[in-house]
PDB file of N, CA and C in Angstrom:
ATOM      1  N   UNK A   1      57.787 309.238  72.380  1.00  0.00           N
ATOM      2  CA  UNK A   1      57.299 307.994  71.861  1.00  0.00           C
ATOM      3  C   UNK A   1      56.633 308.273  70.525  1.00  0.00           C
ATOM      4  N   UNK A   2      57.195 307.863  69.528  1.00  0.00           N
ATOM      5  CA  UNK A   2      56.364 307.672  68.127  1.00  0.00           C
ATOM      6  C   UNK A   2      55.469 306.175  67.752  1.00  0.00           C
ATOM      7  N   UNK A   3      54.421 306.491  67.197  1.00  0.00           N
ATOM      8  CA  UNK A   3      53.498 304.873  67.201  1.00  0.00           C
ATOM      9  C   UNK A   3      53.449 305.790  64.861  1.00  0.00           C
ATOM     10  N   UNK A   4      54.239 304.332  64.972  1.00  0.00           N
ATOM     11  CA  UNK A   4      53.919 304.239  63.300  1.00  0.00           C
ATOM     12  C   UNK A   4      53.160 303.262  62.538  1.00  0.00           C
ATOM     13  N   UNK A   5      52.449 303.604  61.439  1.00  0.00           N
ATOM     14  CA  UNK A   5      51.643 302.158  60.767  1.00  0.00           C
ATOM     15  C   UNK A   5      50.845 301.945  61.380  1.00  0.00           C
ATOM     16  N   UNK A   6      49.602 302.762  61.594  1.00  0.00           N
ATOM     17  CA  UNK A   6      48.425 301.947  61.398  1.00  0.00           C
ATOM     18  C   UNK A   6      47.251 301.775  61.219  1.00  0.00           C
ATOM     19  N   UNK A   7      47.517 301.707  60.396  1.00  0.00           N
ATOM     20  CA  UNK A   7      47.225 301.405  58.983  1.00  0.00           C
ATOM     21  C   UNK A   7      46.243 299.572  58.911  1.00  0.00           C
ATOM     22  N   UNK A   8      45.099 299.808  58.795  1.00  0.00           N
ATOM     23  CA  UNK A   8      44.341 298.353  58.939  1.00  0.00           C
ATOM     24  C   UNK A   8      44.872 297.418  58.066  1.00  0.00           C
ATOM     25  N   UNK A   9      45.046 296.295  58.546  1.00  0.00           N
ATOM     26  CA  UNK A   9      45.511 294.797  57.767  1.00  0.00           C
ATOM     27  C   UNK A   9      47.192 295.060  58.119  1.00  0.00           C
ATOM     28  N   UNK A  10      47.520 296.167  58.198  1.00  0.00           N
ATOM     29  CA  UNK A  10      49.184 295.769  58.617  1.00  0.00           C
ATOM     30  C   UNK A  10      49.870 296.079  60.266  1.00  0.00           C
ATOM     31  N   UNK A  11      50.749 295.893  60.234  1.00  0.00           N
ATOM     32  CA  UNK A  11      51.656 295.395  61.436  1.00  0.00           C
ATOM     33  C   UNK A  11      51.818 297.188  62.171  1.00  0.00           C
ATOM     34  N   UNK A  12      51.995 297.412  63.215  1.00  0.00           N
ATOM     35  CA  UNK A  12      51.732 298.681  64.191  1.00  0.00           C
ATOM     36  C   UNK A  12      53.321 298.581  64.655  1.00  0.00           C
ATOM     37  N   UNK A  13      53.904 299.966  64.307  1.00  0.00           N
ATOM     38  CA  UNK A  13      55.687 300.125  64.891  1.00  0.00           C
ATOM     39  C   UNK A  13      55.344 300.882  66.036  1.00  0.00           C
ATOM     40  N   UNK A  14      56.277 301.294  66.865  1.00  0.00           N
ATOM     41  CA  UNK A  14      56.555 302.213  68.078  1.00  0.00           C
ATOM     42  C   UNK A  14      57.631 302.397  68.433  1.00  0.00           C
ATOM     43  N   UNK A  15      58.097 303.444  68.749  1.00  0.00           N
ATOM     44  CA  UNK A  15      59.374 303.103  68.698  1.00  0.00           C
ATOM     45  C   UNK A  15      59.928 303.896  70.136  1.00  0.00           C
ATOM     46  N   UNK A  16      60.514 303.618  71.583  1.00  0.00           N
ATOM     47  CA  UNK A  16      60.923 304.584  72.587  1.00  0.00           C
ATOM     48  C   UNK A  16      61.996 303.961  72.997  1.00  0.00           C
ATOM     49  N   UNK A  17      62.468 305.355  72.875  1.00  0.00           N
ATOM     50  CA  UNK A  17      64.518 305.621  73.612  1.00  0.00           C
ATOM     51  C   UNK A  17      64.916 304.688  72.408  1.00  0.00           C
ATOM     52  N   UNK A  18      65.962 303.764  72.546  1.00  0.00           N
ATOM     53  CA  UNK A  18      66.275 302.698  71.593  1.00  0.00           C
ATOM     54  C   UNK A  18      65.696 301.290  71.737  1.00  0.00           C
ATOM     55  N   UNK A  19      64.453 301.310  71.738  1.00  0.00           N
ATOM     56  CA  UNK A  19      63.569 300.063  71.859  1.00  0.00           C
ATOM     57  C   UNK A  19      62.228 300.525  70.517  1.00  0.00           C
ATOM     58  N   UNK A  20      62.313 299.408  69.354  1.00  0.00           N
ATOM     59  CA  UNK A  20      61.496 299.482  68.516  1.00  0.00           C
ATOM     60  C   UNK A  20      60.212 298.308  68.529  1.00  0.00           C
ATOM     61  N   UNK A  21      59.173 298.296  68.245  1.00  0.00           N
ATOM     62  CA  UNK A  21      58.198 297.088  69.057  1.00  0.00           C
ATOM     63  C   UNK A  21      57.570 297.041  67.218  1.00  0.00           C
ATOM     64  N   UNK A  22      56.871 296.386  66.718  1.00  0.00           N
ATOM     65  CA  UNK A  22      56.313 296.035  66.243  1.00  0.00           C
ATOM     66  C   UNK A  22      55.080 294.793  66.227  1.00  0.00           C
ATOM     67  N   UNK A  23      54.144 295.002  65.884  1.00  0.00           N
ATOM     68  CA  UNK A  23      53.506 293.881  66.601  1.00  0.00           C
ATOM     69  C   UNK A  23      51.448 294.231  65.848  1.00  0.00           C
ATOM     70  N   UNK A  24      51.196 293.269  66.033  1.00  0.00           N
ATOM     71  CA  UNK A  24      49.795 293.318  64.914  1.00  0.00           C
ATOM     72  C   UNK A  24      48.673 293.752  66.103  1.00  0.00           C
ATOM     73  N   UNK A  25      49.109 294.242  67.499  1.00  0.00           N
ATOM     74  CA  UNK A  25      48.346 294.989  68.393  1.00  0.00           C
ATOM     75  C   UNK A  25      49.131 295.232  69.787  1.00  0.00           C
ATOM     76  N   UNK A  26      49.234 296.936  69.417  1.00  0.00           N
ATOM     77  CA  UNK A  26      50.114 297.804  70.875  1.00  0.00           C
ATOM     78  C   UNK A  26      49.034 298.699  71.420  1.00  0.00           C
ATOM     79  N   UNK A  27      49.247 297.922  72.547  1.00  0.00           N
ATOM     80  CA  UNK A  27      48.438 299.447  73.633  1.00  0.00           C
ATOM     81  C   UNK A  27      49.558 300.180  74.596  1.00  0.00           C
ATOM     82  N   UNK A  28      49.330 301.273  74.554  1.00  0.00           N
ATOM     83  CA  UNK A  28      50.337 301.877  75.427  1.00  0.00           C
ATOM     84  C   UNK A  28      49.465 302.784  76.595  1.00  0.00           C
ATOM     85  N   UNK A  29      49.767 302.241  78.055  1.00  0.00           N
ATOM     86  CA  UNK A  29      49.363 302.920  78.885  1.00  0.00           C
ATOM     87  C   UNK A  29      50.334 303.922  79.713  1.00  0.00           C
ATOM     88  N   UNK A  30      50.072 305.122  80.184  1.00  0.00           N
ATOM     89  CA  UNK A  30      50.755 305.870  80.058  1.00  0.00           C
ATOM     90  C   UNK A  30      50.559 306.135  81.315  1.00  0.00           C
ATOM     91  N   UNK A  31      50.071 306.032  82.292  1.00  0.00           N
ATOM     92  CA  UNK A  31      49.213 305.931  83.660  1.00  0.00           C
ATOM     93  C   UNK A  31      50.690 305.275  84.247  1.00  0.00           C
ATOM     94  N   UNK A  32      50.646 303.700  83.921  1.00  0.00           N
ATOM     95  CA  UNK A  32      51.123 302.593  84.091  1.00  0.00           C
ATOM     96  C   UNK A  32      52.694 302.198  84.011  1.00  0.00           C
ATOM     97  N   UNK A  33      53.007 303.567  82.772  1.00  0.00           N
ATOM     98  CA  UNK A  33      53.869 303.389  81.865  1.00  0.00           C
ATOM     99  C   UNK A  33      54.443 302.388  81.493  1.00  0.00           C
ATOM    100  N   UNK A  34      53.670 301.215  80.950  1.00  0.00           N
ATOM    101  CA  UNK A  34      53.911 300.053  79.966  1.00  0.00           C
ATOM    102  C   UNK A  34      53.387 300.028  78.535  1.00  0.00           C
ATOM    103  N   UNK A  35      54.017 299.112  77.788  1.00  0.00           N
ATOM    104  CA  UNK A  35      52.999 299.069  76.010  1.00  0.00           C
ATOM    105  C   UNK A  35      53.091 297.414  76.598  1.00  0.00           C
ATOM    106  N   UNK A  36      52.368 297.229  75.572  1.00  0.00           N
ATOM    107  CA  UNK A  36      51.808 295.751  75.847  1.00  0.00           C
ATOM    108  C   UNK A  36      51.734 295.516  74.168  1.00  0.00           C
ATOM    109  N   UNK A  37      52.567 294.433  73.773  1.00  0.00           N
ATOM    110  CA  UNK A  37      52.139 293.727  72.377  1.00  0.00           C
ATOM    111  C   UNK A  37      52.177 292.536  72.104  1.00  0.00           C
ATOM    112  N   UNK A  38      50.984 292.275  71.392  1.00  0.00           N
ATOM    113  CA  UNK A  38      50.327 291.217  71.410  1.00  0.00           C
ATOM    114  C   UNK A  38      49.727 290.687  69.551  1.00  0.00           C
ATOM    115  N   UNK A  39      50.372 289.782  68.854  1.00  0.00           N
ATOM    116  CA  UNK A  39      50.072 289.094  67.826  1.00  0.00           C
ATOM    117  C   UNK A  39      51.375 288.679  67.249  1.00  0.00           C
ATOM    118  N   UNK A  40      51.979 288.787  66.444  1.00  0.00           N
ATOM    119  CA  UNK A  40      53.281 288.701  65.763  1.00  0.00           C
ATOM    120  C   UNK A  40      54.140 289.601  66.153  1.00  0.00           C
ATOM    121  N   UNK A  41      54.972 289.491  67.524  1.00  0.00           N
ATOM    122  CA  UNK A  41      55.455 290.755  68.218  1.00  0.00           C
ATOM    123  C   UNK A  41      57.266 290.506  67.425  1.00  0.00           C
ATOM    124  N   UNK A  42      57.567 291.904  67.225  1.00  0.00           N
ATOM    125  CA  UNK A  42      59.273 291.859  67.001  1.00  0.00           C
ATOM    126  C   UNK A  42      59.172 293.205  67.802  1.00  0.00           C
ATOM    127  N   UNK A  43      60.468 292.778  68.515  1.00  0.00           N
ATOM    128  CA  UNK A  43      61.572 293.535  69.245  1.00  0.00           C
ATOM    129  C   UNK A  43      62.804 293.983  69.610  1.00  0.00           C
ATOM    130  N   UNK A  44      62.937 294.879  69.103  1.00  0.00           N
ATOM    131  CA  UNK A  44      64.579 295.635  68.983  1.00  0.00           C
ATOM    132  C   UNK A  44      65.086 296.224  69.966  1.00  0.00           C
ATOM    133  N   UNK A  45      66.148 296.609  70.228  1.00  0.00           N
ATOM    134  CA  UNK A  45      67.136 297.199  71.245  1.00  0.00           C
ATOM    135  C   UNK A  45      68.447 296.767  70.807  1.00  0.00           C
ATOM    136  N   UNK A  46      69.583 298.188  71.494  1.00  0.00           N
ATOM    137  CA  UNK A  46      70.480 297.560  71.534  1.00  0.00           C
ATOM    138  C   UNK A  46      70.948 295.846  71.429  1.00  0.00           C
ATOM    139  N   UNK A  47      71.617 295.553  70.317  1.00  0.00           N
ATOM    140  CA  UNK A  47      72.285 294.188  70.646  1.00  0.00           C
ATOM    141  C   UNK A  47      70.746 293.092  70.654  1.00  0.00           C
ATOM    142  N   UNK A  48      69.967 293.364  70.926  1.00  0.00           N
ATOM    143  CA  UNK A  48      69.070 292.271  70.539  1.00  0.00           C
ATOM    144  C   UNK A  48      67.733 292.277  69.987  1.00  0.00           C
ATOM    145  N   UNK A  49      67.357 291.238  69.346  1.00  0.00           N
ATOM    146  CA  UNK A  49      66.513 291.371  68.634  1.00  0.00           C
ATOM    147  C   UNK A  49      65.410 289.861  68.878  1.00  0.00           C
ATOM    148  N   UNK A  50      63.870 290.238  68.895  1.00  0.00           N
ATOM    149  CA  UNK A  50      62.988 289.302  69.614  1.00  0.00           C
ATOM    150  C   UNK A  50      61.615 288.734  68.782  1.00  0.00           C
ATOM    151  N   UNK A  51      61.804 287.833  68.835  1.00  0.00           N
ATOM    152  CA  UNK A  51      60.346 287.607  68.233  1.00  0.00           C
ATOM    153  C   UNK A  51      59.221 286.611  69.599  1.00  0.00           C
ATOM    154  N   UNK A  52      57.823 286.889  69.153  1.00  0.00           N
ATOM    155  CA  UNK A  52      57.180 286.450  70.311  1.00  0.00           C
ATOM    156  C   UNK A  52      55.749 287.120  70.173  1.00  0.00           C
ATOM    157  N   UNK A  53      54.722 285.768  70.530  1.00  0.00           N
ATOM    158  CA  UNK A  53      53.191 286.562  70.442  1.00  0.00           C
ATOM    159  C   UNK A  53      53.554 287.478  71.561  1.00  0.00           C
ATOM    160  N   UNK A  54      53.659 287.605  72.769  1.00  0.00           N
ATOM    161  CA  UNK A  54      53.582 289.072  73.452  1.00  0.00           C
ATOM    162  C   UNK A  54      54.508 289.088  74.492  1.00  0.00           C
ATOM    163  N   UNK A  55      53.955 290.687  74.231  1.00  0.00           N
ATOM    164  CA  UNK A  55      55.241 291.023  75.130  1.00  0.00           C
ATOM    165  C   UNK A  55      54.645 292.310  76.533  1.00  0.00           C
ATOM    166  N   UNK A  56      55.318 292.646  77.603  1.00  0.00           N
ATOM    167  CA  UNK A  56      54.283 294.286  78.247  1.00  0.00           C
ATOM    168  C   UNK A  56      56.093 294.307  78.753  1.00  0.00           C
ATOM    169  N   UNK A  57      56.159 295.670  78.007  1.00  0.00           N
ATOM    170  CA  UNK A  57      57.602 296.356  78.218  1.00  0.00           C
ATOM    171  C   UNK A  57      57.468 297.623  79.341  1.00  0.00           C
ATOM    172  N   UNK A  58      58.195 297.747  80.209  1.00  0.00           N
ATOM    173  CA  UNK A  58      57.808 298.588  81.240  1.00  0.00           C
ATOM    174  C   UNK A  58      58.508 299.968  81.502  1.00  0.00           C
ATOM    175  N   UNK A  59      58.848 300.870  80.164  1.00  0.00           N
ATOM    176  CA  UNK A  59      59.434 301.527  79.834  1.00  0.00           C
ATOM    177  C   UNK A  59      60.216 302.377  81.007  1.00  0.00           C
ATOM    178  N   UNK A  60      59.946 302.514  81.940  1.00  0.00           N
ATOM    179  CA  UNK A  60      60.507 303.427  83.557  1.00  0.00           C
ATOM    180  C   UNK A  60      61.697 302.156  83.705  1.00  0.00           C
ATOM    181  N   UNK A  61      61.297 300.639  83.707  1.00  0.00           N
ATOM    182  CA  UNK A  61      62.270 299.806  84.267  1.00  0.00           C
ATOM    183  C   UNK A  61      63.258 299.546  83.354  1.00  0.00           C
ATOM    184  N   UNK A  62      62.825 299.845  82.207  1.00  0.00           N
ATOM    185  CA  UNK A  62      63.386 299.294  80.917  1.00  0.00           C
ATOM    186  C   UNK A  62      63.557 297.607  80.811  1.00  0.00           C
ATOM    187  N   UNK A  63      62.397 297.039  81.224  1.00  0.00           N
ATOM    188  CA  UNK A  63      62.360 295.641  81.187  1.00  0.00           C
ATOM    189  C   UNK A  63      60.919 295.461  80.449  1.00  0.00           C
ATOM    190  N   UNK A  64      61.580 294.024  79.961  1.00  0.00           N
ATOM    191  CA  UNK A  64      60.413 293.066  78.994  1.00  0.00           C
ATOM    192  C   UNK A  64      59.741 291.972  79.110  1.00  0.00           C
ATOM    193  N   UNK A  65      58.726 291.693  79.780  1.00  0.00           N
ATOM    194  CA  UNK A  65      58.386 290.585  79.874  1.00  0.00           C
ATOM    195  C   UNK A  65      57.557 289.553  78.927  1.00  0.00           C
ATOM    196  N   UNK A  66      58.437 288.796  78.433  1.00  0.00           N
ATOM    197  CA  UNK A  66      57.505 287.717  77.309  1.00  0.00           C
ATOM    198  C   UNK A  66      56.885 286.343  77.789  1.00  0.00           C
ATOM    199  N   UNK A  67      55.762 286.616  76.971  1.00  0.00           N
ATOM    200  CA  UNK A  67      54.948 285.589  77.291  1.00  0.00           C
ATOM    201  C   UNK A  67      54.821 284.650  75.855  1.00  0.00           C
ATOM    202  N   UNK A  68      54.522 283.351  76.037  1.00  0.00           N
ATOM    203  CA  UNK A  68      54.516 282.534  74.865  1.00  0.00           C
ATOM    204  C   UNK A  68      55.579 281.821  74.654  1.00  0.00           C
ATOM    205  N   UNK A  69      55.545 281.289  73.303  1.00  0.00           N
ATOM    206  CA  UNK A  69      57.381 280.578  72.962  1.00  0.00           C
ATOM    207  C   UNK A  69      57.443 281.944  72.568  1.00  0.00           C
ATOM    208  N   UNK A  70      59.071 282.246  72.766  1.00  0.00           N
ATOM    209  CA  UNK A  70      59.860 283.520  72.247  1.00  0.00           C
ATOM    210  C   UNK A  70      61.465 283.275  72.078  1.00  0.00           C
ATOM    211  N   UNK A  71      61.773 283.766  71.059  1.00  0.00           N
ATOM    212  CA  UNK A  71      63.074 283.510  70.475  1.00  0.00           C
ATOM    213  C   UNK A  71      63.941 285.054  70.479  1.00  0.00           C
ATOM    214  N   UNK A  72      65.023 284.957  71.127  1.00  0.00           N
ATOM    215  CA  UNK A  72      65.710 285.775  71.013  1.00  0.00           C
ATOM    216  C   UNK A  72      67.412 285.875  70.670  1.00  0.00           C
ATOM    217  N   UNK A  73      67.986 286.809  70.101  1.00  0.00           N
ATOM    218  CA  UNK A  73      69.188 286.998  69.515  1.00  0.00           C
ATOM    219  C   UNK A  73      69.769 288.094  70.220  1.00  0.00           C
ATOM    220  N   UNK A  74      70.661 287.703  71.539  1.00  0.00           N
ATOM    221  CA  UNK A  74      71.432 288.696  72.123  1.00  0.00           C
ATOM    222  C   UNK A  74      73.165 288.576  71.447  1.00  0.00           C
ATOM    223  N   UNK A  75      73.358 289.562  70.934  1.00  0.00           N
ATOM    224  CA  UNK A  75      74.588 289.575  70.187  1.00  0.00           C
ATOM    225  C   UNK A  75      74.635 288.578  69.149  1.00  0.00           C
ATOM    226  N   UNK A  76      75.661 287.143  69.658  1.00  0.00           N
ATOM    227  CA  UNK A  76      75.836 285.805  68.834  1.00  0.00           C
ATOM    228  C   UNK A  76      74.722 284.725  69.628  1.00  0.00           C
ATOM    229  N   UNK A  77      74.624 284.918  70.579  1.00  0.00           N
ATOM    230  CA  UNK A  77      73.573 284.194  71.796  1.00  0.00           C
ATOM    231  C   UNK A  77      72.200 284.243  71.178  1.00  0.00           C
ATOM    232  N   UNK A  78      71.804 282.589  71.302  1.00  0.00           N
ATOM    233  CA  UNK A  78      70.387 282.489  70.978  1.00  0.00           C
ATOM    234  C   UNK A  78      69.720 282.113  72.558  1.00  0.00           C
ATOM    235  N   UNK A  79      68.161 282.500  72.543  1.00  0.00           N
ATOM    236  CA  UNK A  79      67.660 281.729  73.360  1.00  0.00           C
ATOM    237  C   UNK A  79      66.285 281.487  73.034  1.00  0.00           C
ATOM    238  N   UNK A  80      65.727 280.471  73.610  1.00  0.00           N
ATOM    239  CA  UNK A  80      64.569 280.435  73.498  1.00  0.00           C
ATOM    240  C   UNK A  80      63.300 280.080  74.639  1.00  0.00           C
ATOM    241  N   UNK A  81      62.451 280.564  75.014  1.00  0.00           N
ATOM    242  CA  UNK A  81      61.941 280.081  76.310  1.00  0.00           C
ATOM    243  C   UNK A  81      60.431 280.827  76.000  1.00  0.00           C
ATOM    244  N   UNK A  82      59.889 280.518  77.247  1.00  0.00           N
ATOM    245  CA  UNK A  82      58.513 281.386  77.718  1.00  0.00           C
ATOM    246  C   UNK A  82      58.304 281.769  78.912  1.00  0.00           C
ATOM    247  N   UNK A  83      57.820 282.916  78.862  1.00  0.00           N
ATOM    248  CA  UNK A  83      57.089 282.896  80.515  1.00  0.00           C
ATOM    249  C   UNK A  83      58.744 283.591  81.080  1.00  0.00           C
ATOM    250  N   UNK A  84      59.417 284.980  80.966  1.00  0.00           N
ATOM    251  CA  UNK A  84      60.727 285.321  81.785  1.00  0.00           C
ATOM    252  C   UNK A  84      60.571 287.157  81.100  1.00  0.00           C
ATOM    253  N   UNK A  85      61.387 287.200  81.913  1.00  0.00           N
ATOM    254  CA  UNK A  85      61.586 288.602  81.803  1.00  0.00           C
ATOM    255  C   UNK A  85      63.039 288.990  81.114  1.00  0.00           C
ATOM    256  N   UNK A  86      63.312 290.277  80.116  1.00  0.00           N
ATOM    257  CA  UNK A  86      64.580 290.559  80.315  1.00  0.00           C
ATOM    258  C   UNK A  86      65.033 291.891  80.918  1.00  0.00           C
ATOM    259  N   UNK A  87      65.509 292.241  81.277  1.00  0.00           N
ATOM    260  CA  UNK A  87      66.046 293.759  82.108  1.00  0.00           C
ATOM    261  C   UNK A  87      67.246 294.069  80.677  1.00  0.00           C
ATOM    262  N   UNK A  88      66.580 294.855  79.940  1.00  0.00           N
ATOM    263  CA  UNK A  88      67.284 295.763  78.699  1.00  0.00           C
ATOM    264  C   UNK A  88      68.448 296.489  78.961  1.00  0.00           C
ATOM    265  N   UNK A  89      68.505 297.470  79.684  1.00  0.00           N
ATOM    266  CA  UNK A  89      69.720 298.023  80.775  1.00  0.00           C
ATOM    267  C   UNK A  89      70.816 297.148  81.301  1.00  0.00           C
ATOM    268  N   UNK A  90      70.312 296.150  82.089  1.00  0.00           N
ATOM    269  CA  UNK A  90      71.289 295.203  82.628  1.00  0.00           C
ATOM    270  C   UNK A  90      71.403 293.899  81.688  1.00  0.00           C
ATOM    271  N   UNK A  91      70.992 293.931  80.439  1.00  0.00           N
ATOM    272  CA  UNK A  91      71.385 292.590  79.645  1.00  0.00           C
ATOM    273  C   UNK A  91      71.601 291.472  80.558  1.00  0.00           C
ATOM    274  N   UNK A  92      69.890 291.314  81.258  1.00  0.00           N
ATOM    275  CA  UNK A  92      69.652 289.907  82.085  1.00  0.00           C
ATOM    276  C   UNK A  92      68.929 289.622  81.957  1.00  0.00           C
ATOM    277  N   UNK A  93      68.589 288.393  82.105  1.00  0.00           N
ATOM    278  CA  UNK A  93      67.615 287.592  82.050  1.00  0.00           C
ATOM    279  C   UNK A  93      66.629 286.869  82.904  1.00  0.00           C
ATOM    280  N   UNK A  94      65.824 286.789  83.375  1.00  0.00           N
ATOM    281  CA  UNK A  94      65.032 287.020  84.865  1.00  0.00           C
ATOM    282  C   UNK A  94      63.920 285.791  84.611  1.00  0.00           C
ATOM    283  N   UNK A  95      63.750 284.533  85.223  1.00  0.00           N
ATOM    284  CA  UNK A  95      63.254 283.075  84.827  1.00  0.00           C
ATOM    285  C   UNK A  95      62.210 283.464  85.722  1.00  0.00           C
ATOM    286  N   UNK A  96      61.016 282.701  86.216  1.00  0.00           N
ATOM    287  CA  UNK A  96      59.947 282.619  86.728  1.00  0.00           C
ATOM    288  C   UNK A  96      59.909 280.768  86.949  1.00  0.00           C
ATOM    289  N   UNK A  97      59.204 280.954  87.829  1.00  0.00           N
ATOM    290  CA  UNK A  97      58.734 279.215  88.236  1.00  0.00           C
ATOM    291  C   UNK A  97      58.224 278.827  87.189  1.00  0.00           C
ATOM    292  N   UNK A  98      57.179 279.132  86.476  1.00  0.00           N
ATOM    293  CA  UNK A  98      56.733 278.848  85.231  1.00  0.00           C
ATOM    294  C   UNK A  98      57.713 278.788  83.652  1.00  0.00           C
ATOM    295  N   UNK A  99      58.911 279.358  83.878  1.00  0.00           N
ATOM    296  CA  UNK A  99      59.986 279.735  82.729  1.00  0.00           C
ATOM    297  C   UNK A  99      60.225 278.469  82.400  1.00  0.00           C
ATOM    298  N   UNK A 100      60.364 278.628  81.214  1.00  0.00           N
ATOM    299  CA  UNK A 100      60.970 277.252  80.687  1.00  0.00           C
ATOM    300  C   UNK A 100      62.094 278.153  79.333  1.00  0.00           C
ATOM    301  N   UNK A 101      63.703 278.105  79.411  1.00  0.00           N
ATOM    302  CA  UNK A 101      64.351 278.691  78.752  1.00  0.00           C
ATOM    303  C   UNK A 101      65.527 277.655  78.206  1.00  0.00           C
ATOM    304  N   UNK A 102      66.102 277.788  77.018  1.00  0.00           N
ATOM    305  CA  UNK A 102      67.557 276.995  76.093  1.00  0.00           C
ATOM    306  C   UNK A 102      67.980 278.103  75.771  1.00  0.00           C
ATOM    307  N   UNK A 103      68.820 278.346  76.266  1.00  0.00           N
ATOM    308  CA  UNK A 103      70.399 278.967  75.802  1.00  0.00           C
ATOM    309  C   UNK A 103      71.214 278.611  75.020  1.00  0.00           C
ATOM    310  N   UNK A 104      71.584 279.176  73.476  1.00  0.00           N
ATOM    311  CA  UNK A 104      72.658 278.396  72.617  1.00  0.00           C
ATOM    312  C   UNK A 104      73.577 279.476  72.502  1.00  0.00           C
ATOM    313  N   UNK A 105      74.912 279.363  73.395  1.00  0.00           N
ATOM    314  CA  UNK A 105      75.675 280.214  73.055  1.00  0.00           C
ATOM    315  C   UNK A 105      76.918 280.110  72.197  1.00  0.00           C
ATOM    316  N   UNK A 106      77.278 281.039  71.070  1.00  0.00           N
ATOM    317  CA  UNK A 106      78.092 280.740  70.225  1.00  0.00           C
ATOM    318  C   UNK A 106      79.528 281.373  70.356  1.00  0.00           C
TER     319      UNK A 106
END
């Protein structure tokens, strides 16, 4: 795991396996093995790319759970929702009673 930038007043990178996080506050617990980011979050991986105040990625599961409105770009596929999980590995998408998600697929 590399943690780049940071550097006060700017944005904090990290970057593990092929998952890059950026975000204006990452904690990474290592106990737990999750990072947790929280302010202006972007998120990379394979094939998709995320924006969203936060996120707690669970690096063992290789899943993401976002919280907030969050917009994402899987391949040509947009979506947008709050409150769901995605499983990175299995390119799925995992809703909650609370989820509220739009799918625009192209």
């Amino acid at each position: 795991m590399q943690l780049i930038g940071c550097a006060l007043g700017t944005a904090i990178s990290l970057a593990h396996a092929s998952v890059a996080i950026e975000a204006d506050k990452i904690t990474v617990n290592y106990g737990k093995k999750t990072i947790v980011a929280s302010g202006s979050v972007t998120i990379s991986a394979p094939d998709i790319q995320a924006q969203t105040p936060y996120i707690k990625y669970d690096y063992l599961a290789d899943s993401v759970i976002f919280s907030g409105t969050s917009f994402i770009q899987y391949k040509e596929n947009h979506l947008k929702g709050s409150d769901f999980m995605v499983k990175l590995k299995d390119n799925s998408v995992v809703s909650s009673e609370k989820s509220s998600i739009t799918i625009q697929l192209d």
